[in-house]
Protein backbone atom coordinates (compact mmCIF):
# COMPACT_ATOMS: atom_id res chain seq x y z
CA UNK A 1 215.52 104.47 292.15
CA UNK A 2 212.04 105.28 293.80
CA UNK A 3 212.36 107.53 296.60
CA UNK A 4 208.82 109.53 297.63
CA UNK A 5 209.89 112.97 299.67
CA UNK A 6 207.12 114.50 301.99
CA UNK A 7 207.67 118.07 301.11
CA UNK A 8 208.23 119.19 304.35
CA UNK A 9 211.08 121.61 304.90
CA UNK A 10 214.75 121.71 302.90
CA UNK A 11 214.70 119.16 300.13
CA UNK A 12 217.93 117.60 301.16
CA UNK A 13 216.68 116.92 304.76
CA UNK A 14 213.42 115.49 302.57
CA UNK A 15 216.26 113.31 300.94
CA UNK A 16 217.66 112.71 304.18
CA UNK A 17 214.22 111.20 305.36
CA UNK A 18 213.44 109.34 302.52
CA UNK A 19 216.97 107.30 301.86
CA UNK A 20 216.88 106.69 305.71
CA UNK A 21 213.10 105.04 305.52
CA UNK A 22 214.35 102.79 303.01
CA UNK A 23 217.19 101.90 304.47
CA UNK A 24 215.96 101.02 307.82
CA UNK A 25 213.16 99.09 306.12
CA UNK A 26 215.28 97.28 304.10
CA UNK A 27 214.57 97.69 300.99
CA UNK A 28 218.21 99.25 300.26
CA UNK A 29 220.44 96.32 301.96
CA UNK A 30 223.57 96.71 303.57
CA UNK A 31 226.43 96.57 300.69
CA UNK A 32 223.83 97.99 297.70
CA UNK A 33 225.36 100.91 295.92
CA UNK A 34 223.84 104.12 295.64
CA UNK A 35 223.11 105.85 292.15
CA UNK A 36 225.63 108.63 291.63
CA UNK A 37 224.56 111.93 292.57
CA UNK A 38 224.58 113.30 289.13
CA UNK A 39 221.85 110.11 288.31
CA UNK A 40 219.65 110.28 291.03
CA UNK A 41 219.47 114.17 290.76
CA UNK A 42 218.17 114.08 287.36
CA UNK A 43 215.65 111.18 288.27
CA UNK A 44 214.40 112.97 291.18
CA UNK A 45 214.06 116.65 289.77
CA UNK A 46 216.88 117.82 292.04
CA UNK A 47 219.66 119.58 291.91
CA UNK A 48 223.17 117.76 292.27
CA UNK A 49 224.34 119.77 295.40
CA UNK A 50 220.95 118.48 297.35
CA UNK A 51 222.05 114.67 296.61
CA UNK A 52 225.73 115.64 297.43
CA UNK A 53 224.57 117.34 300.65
CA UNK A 54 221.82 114.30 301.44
CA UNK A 55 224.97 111.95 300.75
CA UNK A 56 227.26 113.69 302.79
CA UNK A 57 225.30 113.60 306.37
CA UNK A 58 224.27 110.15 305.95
CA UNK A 59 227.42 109.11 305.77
CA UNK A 60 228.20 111.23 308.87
CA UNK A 61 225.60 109.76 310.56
CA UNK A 62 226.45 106.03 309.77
CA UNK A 63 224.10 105.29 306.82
CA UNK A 64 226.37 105.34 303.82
CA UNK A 65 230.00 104.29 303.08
CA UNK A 66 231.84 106.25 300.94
CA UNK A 67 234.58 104.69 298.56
CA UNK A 68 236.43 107.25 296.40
CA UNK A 69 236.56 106.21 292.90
CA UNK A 70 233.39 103.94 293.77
CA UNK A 71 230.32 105.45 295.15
CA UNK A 72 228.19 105.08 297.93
CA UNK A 73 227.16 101.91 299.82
CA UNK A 74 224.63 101.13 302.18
CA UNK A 75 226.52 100.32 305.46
CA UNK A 76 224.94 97.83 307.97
CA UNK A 77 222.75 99.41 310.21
CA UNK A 78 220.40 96.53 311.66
CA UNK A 79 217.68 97.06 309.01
CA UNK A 80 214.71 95.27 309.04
CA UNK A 81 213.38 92.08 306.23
CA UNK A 82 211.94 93.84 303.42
CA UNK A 83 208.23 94.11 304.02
CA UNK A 84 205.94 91.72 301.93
CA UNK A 85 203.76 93.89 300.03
CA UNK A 86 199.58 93.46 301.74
CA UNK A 87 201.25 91.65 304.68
CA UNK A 88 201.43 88.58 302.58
CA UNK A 89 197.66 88.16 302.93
CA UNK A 90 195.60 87.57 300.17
CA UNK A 91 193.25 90.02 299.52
CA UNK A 92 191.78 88.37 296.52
CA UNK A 93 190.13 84.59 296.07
CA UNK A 94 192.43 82.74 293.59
CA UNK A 95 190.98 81.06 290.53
CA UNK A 96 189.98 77.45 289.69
CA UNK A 97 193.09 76.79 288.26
CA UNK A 98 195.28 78.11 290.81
CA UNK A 99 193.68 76.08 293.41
CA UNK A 100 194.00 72.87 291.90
CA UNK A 101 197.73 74.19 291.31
CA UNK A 102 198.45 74.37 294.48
CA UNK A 103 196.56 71.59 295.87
CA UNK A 104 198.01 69.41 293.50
CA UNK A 105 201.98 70.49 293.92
CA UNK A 106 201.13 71.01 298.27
CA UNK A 107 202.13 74.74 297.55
CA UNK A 108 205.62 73.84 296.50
CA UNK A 109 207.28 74.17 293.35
CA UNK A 110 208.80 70.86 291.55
CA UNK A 111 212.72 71.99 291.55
CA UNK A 112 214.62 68.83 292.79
CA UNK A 113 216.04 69.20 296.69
CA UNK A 114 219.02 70.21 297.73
CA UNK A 115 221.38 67.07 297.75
CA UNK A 116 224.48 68.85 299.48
CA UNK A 117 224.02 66.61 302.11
CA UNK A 118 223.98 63.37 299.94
CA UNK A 119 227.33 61.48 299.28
CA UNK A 120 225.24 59.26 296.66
CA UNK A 121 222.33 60.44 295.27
CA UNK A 122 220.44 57.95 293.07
CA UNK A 123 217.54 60.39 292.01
CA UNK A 124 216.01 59.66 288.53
CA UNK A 125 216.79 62.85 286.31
CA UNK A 126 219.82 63.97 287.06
CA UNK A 127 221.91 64.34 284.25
CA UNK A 128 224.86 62.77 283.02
CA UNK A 129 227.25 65.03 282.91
CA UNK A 130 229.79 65.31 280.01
CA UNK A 131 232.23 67.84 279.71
CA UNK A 132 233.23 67.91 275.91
CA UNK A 133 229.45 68.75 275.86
CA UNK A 134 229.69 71.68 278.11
CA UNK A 135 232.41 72.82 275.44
CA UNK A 136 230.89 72.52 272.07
CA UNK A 137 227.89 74.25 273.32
CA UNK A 138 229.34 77.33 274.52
CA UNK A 139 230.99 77.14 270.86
CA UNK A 140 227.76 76.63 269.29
CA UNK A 141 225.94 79.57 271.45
CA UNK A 142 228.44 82.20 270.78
CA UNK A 143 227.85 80.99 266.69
CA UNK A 144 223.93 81.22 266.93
CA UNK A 145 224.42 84.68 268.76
CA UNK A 146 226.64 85.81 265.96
CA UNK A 147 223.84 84.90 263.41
CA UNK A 148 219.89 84.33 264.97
CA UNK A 149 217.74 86.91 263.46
CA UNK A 150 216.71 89.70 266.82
CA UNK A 151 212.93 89.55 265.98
CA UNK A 152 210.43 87.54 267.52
CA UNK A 153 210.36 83.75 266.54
CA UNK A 154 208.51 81.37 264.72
CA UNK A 155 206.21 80.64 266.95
CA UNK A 156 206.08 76.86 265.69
CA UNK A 157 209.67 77.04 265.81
CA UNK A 158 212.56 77.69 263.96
CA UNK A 159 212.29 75.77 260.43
CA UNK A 160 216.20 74.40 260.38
CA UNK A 161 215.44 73.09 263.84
CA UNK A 162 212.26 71.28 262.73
CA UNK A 163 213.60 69.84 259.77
CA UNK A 164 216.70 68.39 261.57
CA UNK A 165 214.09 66.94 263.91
CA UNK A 166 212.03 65.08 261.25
CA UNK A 167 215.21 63.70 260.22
CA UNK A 168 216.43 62.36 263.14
CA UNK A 169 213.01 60.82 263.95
CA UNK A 170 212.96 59.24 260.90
CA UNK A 171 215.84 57.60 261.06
CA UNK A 172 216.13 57.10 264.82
CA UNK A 173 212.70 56.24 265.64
CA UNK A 174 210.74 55.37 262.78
CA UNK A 175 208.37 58.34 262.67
CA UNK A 176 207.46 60.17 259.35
CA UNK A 177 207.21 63.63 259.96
CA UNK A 178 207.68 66.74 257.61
CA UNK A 179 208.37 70.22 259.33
CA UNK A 180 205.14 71.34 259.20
CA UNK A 181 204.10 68.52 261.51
CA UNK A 182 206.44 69.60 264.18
CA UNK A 183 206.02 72.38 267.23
CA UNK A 184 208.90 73.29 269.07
CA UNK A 185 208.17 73.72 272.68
CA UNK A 186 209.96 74.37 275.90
CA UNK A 187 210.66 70.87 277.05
CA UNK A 188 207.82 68.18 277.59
CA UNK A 189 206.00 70.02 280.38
CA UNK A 190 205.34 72.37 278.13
CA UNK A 191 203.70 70.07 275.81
CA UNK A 192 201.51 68.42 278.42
CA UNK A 193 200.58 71.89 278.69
CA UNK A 194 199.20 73.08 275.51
CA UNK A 195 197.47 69.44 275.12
CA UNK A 196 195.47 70.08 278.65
CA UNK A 197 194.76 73.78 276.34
CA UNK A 198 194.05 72.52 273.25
CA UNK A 199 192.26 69.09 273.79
CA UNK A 200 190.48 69.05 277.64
CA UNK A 201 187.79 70.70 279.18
CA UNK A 202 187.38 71.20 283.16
CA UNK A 203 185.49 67.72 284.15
CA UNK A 204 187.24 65.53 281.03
CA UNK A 205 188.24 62.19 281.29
CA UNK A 206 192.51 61.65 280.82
CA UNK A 207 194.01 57.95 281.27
CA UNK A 208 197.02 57.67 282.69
CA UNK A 209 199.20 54.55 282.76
CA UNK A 210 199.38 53.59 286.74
CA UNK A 211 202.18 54.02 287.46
CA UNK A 212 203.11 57.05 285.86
CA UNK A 213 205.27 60.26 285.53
CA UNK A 214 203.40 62.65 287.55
CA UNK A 215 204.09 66.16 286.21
CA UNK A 216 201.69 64.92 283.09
CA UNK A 217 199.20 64.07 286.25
CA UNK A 218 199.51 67.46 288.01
CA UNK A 219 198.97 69.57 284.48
CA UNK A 220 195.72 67.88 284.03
CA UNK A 221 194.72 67.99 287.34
CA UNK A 222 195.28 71.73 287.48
CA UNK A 223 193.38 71.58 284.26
CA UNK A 224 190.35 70.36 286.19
CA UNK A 225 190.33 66.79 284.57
CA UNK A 226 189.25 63.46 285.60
CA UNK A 227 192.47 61.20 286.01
CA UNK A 228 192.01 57.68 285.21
CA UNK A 229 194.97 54.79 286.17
CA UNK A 230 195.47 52.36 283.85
CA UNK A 231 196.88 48.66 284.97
CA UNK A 232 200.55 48.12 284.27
CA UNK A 233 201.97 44.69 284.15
CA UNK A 234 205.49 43.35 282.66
CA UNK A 235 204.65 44.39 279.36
CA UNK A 236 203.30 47.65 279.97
CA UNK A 237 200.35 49.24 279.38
CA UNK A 238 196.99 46.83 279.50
CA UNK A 239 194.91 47.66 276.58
CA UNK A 240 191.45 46.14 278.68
CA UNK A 241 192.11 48.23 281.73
CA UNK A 242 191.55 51.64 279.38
CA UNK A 243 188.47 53.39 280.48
CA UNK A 244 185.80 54.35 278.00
CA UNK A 245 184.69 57.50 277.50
CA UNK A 246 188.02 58.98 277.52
CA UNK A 247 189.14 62.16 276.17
CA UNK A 248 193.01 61.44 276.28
CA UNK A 249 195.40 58.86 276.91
CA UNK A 250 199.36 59.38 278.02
CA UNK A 251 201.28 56.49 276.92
CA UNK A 252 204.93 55.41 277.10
CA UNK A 253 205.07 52.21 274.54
CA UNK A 254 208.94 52.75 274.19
CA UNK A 255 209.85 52.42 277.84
CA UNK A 256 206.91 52.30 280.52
CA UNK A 257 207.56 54.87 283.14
CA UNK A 258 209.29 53.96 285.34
CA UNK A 259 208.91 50.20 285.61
CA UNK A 260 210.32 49.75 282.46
CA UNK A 261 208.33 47.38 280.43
CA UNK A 262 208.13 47.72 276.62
CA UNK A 263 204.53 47.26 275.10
CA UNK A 264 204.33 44.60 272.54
CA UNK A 265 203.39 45.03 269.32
CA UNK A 266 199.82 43.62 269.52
CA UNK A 267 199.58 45.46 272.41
CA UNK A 268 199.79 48.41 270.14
CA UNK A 269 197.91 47.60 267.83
CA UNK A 270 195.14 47.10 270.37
CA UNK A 271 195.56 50.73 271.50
CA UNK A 272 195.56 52.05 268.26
CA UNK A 273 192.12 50.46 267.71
CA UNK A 274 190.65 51.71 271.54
CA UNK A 275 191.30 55.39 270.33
CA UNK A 276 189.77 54.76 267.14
CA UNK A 277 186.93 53.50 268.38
CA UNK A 278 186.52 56.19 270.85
CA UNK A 279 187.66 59.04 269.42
CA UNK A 280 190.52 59.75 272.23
CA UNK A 281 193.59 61.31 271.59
CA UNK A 282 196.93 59.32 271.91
CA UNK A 283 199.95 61.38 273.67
CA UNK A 284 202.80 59.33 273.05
CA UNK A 285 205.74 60.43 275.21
CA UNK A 286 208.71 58.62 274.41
CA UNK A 287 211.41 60.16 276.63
CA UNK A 288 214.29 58.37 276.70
CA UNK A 289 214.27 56.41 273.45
CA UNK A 290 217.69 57.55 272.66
CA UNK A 291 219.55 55.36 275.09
CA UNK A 292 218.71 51.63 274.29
CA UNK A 293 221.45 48.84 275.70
CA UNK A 294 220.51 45.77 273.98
CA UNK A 295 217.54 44.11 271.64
CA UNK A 296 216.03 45.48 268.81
CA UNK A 297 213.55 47.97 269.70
CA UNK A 298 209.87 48.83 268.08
CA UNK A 299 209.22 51.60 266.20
CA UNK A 300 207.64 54.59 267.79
CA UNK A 301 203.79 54.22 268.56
CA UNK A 302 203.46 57.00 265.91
CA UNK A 303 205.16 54.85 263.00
CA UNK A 304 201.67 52.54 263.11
CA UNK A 305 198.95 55.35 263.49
CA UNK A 306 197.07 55.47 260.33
CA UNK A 307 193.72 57.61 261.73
CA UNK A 308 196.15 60.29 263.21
CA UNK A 309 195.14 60.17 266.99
CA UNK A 310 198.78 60.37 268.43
CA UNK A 311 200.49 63.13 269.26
CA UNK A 312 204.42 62.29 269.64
CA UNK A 313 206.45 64.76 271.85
CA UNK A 314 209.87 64.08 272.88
CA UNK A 315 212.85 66.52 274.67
CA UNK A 316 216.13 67.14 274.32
CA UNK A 317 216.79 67.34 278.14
CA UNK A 318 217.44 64.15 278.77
CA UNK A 319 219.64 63.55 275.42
CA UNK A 320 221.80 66.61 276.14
CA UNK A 321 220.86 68.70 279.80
CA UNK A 322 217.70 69.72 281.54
CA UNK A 323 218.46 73.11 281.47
CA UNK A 324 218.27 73.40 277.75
CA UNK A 325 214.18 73.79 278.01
CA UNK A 326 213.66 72.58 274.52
CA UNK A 327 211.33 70.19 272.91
CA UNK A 328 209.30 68.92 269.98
CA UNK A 329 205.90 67.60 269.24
CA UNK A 330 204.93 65.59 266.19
CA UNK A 331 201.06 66.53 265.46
CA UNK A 332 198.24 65.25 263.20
CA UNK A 333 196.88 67.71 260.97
CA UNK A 334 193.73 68.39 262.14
CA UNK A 335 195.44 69.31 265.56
CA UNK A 336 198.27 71.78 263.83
CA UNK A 337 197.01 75.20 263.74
CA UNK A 338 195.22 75.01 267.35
CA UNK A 339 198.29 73.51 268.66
CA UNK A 340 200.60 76.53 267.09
CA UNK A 341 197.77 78.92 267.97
CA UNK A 342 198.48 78.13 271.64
CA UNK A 343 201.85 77.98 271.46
CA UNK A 344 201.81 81.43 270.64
CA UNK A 345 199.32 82.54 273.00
CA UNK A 346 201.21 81.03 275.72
CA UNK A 347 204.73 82.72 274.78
CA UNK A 348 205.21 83.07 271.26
CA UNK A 349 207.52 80.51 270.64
CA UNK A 350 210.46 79.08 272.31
CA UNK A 351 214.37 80.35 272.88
CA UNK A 352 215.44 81.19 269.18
CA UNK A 353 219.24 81.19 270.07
CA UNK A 354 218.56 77.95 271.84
CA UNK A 355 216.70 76.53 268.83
CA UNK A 356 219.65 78.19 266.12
CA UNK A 357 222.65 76.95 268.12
CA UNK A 358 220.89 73.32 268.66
CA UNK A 359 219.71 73.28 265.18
CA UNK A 360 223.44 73.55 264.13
CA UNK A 361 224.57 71.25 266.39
CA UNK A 362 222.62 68.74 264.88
CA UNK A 363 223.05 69.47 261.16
CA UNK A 364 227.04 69.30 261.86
CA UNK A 365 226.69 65.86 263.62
CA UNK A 366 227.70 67.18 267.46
CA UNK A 367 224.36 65.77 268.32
CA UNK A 368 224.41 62.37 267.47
CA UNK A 369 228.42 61.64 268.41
CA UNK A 370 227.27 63.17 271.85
CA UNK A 371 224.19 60.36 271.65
CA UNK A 372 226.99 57.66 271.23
CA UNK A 373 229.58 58.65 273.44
CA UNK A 374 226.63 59.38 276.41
CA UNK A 375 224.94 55.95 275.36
CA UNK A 376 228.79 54.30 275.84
CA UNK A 377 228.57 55.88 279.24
CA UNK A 378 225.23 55.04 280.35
CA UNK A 379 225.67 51.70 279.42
CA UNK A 380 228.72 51.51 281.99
CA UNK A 381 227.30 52.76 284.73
CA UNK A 382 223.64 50.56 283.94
CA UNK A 383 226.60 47.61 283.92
CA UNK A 384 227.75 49.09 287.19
CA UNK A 385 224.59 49.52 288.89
CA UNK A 386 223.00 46.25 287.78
CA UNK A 387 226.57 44.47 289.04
CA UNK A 388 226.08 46.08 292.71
CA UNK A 389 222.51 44.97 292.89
CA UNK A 390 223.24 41.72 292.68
CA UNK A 391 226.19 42.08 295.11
CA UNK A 392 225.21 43.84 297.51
CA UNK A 393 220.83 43.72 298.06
CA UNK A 394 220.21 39.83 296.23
CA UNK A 395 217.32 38.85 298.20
CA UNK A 396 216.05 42.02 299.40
CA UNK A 397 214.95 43.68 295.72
CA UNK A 398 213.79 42.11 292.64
CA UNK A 399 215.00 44.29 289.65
CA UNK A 400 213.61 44.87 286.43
CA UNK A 401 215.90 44.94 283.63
CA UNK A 402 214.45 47.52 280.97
CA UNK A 403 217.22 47.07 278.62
CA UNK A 404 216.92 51.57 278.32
CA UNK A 405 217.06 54.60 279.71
CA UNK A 406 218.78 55.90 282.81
CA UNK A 407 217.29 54.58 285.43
CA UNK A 408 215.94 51.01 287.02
CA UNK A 409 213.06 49.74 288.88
CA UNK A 410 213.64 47.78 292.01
CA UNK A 411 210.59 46.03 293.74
CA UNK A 412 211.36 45.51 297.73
CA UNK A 413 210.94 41.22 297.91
CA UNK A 414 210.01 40.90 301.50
CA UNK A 415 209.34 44.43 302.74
CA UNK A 416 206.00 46.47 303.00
CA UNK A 417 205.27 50.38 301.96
CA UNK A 418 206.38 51.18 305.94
CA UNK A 419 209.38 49.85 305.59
CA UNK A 420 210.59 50.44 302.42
CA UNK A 421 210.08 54.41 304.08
CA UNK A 422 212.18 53.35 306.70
CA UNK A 423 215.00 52.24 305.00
CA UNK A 424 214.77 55.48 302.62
CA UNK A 425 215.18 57.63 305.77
CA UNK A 426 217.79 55.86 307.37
CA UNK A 427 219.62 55.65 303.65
CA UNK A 428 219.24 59.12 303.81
CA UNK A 429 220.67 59.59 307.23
CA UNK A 430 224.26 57.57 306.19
CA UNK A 431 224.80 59.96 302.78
CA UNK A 432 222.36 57.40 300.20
CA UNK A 433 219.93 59.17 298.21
CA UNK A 434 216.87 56.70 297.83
CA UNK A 435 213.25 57.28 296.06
CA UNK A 436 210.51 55.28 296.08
CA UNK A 437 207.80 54.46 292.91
CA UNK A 438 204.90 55.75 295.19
CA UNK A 439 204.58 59.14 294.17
CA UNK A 440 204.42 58.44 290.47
CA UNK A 441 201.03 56.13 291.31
CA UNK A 442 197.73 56.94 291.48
CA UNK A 443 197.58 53.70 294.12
CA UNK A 444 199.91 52.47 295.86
CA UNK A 445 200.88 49.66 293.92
CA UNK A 446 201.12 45.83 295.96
CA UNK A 447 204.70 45.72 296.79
CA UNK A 448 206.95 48.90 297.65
CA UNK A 449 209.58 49.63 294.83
CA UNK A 450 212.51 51.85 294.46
CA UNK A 451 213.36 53.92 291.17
CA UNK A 452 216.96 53.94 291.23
CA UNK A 453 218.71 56.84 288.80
CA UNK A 454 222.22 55.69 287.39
CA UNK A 455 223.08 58.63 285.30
CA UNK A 456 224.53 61.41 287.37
CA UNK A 457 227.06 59.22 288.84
CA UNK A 458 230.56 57.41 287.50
CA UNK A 459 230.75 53.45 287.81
CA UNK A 460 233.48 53.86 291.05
CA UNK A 461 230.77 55.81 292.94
CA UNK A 462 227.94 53.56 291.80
CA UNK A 463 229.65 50.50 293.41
CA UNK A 464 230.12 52.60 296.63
CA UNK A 465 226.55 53.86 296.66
CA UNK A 466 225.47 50.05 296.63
CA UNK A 467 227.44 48.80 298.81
CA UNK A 468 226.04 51.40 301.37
CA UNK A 469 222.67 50.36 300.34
CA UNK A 470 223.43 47.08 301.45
CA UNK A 471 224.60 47.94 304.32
CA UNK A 472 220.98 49.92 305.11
CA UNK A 473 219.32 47.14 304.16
CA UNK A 474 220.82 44.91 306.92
CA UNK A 475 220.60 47.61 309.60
CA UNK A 476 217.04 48.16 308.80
CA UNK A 477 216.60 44.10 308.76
CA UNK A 478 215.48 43.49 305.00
CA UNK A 479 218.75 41.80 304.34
CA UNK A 480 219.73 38.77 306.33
């Protein structure tokens, strides 16, 4: 507890002063609990009869509450907000980085709004929630913490972890991988992170597929690249609308985000050959390629590359729940050691009870029974949501049918970027969380769209949720 006396007079009635300045200043709020005298003596040099008598008048005067058995509490005596420290001016000029930051983000962070007010909200990202989940990994927490060595990690991550992840990629996606190929790293932000580190300089060229998910955007922004869009049509990504001159390239082959579309396999090949020929490194983020509902699908982008240009990251979040902030990245060689280097820089390494308890979870099979029983669910309430569509808004949105993922894109037939805004506000208004495709694009794209999140609700509510969109889409007059 830092208390400064003055040194004029008594020391208690310096006390006296000093616990009153902070308390009408606020930084001791009403309801905080004093040190005991015996503490705060011996932190302040004092002797325990001083606090006692300091203690004593201010509760006589009003200041403190005393509880036998428990203490002494601030009572409520009108004090002011805490003062920011500088007057919350900066005294300072930020850096480079920092402005782009906050240009880039408008000042605010990118945690997701509150929703209290939202009887349906049909946000992308929010999980699907699954209690047997919740249970096992409680059990397999209080195992790791029984068990994960105290020290500092790996800062590549922890090798069971790794290895478990080269197997499942192998046999889930298609991608050869041994340990020493992999970096853990907290969550895919992360990795879009130590690639703007690693592989960019300020004024470097970065394609983007247009549209796009943005937080890749806003790291190399902050970064101080060059974004380029790329054209995306109903197969994804188009190979002749890459730029040259490029220094990186973020691709989703697996499942375009968020229209959808799944690049074809010359397609790939053709990007494969662009980065060869100019020497630009491939991120290939496949982020939901866990959760596929019918069709075959293609290998990862990663299984083809034979000049090792693409880096493969993926994240747990969206198999399991965002708040686990873990991920992977599958690197080339020649990009290991820089990539670990800055991993280690940055916070050498990621959550090793996280990594230990997930590691074990997926050696003992939890991981991939969860991956069926969520894809059985997700595939219900995809059924659900597709059903209502059709119900409820045929004629006012065309949707795309991705055949993955948790989420679906739905393109506004006869409706323009104005009033698709519209009808999100007044969806809004009645309880209906709706988002639109436009912040994910570099350009507006032609025709207004909705991405519409299916996950974080049950099939009953889904149906309701629809059926109220329907009903917005009449009262705003893009239903007839």
């Amino acid at each position: 507890m830092y208390l400064e006396l003055d040194g004029q007079g008594p020391r208690y009635a310096q006390l006296i002063r000093a616990l009153k300045a902070a308390i009408l200043d606020g930084r001791y709020a009403a309801g905080a609990r004093l040190p005991p005298s015996r503490t705060l003596a011996r932190e302040l040099d004092l002797s325990r009869n001083t606090v006692l008598a300091a203690y004593e008048q201010l509760q006589a005067e009003g200041f403190l509450l005393g509880r036998v058995g428990s203490g002494s509490f601030v009572a409520n005596v009108g004090s002011r907000a805490p003062r920011r420290s500088g007057g919350g001016a900066l005294v300072a000029p930020l850096s480079a980085f920092a402005r782009r930051a906050l240009a880039n983000t408008d000042g605010r962070h990118l945690a997701a709004p509150a929703q209290r007010e939202l009887r349906y909200n049909l946000q992308y990202g929010v999980p699907l929630t699954n209690p047997l989940l919740a249970g096992a990994w409680r059990r397999e927490i209080a195992r790791a913490a029984e068990r994960a060595a105290p020290g500092y990690p790996d800062a590549q991550g922890l090798a069971a972890l790794r290895e478990q992840v080269c197997d499942y990629l192998g046999r889930r996606r298609g991608v050869p991988a041994a340990a020493a190929d992999v970096l853990i790293v907290n969550g895919t932000q992360q990795a879009f992170s130590l690639a703007a580190r690693v592989l960019l300089e300020a004024g470097d060229q970065v394609a983007l597929e247009d549209p796009h998910y943005r937080g890749a955007r806003q790291v190399f922004v902050a970064r101080g690249a060059h974004v380029r869009g790329c054209r995306v049509d109903g197969e994804g990504l188009v190979p002749q609308a890459l730029p040259a001159g490029a220094r990186l390239a973020v691709v989703t082959p697996s499942h375009q985000f968020p229209t959808g579309a799944l690049l074809p396999l010359a397609r790939r090949v053709e990007l494969l050959a662009w980065s060869a020929r100019e020497h630009t490194w491939l991120i290939e983020d496949d982020y939901d390629g866990e959760f596929r509902y019918g069709g075959r699908p293609l290998a990862a982008l990663k299984s083809l590359d034979r000049a090792g240009r693409v880096i493969y990251i993926g994240s747990f979040s969206k198999a399991l729940f965002p708040a686990l902030r873990l991920g992977y990245m599958v690197l080339p060689p020649a990009l290991r050691d820089a990539f670990v280097a800055a991993k280690w820089l940055e916070d050498r390494g990621s959550n090793t009870l996280e990594q230990a308890a997930l590691a074990r979870f997926m050696t003992d099979g939890g991981f991939e029974r969860h991956l069926r029983r969520a894809a059985l669910a997700l595939r219900a309430r995809r059924a659900a949501m597709l059903d209502g569509l059709a119900r409820h808004a045929r004629g006012a949105l065309e949707v795309v049918d991705s055949n993955a993922g948790m989420h679906l894109t739905a393109w506004l037939a006869h409706a323009n970027h104005g009033q698709c805004e519209q009808l999100v506000a007044h969806a809004r208004s009645k309880g209906l969380g709706l988002y639109t495709i436009t912040p994910y694009c570099l350009r507006p794209p032609a025709r207004p769209a909705l991405v519409l999140g299916y996950a974080g609700l049950p099939p009953a509510d889904i149906e309701a949720a629809l059926r109220l969109l329907g009903r917005c889409l009449r009262e705003t007059g893009l239903l007839q």
